[in-house]
C-alpha atoms as a PDB file:
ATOM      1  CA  UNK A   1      28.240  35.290   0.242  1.00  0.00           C
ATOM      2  CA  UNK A   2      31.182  33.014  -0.659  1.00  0.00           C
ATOM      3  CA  UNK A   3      31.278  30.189  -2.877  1.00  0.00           C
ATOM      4  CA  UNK A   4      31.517  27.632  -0.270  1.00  0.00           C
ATOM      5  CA  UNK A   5      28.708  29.578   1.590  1.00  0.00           C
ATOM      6  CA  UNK A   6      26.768  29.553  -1.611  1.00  0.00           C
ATOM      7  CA  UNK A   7      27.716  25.444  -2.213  1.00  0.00           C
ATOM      8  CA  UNK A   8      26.574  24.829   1.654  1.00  0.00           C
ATOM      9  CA  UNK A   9      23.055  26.780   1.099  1.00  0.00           C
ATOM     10  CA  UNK A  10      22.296  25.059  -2.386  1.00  0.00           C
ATOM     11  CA  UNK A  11      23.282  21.129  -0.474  1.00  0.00           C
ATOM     12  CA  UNK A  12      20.736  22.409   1.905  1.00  0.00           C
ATOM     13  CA  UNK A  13      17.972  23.269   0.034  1.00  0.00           C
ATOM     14  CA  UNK A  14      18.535  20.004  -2.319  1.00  0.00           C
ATOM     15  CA  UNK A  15      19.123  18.135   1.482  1.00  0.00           C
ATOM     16  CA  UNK A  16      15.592  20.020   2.394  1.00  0.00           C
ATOM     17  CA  UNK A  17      13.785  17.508   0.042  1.00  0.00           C
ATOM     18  CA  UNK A  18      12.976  14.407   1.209  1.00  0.00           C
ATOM     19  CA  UNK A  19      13.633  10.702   0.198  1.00  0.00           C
ATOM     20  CA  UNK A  20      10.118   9.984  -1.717  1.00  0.00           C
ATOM     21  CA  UNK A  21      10.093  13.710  -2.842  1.00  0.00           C
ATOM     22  CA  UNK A  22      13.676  13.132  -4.656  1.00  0.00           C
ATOM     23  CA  UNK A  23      12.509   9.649  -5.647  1.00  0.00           C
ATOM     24  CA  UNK A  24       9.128  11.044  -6.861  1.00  0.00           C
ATOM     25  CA  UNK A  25      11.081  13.584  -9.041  1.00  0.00           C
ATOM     26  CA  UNK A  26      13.376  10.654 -10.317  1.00  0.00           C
ATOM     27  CA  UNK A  27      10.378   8.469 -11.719  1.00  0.00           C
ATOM     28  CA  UNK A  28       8.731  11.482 -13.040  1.00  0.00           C
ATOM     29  CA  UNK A  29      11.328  11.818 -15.829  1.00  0.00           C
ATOM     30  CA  UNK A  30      11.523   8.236 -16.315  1.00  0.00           C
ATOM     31  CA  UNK A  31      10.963   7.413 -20.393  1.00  0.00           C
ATOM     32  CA  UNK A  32      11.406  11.172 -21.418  1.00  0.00           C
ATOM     33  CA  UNK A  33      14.184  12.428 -23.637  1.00  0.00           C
ATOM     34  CA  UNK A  34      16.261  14.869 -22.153  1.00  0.00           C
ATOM     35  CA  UNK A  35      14.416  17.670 -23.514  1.00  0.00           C
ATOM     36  CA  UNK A  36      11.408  16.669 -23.084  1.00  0.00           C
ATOM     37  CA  UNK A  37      12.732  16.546 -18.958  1.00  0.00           C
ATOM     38  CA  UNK A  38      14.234  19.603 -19.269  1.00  0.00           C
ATOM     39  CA  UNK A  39      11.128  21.628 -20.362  1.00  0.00           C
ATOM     40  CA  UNK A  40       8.747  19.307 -17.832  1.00  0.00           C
ATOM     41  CA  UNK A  41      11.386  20.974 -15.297  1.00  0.00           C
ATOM     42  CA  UNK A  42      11.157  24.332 -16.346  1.00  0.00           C
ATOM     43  CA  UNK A  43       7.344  24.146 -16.007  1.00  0.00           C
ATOM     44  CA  UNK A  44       7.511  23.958 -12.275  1.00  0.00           C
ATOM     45  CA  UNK A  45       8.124  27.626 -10.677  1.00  0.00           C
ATOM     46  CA  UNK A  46      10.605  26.287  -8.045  1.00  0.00           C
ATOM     47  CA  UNK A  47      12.862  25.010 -10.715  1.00  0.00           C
ATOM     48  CA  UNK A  48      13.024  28.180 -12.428  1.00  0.00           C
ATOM     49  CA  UNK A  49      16.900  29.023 -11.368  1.00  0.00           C
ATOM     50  CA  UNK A  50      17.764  25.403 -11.229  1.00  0.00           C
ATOM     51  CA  UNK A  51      20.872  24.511 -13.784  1.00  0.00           C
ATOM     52  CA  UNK A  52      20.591  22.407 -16.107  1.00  0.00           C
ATOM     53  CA  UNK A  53      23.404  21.978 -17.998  1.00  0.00           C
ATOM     54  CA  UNK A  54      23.230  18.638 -20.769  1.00  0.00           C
ATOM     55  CA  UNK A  55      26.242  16.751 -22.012  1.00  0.00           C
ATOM     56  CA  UNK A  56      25.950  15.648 -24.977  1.00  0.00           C
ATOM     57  CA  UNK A  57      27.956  12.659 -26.565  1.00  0.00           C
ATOM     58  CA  UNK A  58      26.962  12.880 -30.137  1.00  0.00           C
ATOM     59  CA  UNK A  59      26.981  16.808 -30.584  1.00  0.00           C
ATOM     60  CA  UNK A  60      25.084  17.671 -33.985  1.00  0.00           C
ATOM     61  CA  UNK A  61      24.715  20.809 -35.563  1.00  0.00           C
ATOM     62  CA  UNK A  62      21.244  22.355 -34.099  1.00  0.00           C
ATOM     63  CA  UNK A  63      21.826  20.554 -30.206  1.00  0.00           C
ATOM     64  CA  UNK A  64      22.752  23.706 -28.453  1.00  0.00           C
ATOM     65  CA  UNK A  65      19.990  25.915 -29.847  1.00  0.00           C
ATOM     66  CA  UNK A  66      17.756  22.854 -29.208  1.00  0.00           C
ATOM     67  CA  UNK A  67      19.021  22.524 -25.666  1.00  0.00           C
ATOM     68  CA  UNK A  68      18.642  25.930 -24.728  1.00  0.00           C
ATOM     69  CA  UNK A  69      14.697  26.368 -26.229  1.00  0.00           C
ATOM     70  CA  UNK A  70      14.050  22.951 -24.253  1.00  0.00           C
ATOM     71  CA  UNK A  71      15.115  25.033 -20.853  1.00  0.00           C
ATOM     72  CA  UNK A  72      19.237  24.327 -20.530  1.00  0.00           C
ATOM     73  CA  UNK A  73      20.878  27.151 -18.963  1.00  0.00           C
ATOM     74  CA  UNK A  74      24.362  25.933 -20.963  1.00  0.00           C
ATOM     75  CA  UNK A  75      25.231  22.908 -22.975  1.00  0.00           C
ATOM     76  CA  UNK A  76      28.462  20.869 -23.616  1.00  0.00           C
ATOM     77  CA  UNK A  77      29.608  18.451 -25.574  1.00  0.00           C
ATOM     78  CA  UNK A  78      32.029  15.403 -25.560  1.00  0.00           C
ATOM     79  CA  UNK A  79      34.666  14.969 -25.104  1.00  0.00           C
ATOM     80  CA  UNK A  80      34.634  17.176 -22.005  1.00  0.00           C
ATOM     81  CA  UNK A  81      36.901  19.875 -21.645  1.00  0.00           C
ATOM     82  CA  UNK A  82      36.978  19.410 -17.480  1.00  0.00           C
ATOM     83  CA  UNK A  83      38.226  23.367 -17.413  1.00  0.00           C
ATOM     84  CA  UNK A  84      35.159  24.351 -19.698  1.00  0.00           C
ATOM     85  CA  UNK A  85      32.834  21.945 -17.002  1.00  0.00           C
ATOM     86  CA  UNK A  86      34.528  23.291 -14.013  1.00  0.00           C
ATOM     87  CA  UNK A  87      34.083  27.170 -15.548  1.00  0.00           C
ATOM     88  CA  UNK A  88      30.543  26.217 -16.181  1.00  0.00           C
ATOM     89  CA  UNK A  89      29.602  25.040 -12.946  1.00  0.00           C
ATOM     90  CA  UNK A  90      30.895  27.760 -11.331  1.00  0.00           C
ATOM     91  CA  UNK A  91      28.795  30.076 -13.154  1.00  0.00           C
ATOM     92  CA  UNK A  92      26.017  28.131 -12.566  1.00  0.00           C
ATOM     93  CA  UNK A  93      26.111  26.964  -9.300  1.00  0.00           C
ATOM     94  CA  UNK A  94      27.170  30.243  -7.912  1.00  0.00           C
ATOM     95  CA  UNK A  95      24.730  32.607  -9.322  1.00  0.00           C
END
């Protein structure tokens, strides 16, 4: 499978969803931290393989590790290197 194979099959399955079940997932997180939504995401099967990838503006010593425990498959931080983003969502999005 090719990466624009791969890109139409992961539109699909996020186009599978419907309206109220994508805004039902949007209020869900409403009011958490970021890792607190990140590990609330990682406790639903179907989400196992998702990406989740944070950016991070104020990058502190202790984020990544903290990132990665909470359920991140990556992490980067500002300012954004748009090669390092690009190389990371290809890993990602194409696995």
């Amino acid at each position: 499978m090719n990466s624009a194979d791969t890109y139409r099959k992961k539109a699909a399955e996020f186009d599978a969803l419907s309206r109220q079940e994508r805004n039902q997932a949007a209020s869900t997180y409403r009011g958490m931290d970021g890792y607190e939504t990140m590990r609330n995401i990682r406790e639903h099967p179907q989400f196992g393989t998702l990406p989740i990838v944070p950016l991070t503006a104020k990058a502190m010593k202790g984020d990544r590790e903290k990132c990665l425990d909470a359920g991140a498959s990556d992490y980067i931080s500002k300012p954004v290197n748009t090669d390092q983003l690009l190389s990371l969502m290809r890993v990602w999005l194409f696995r």
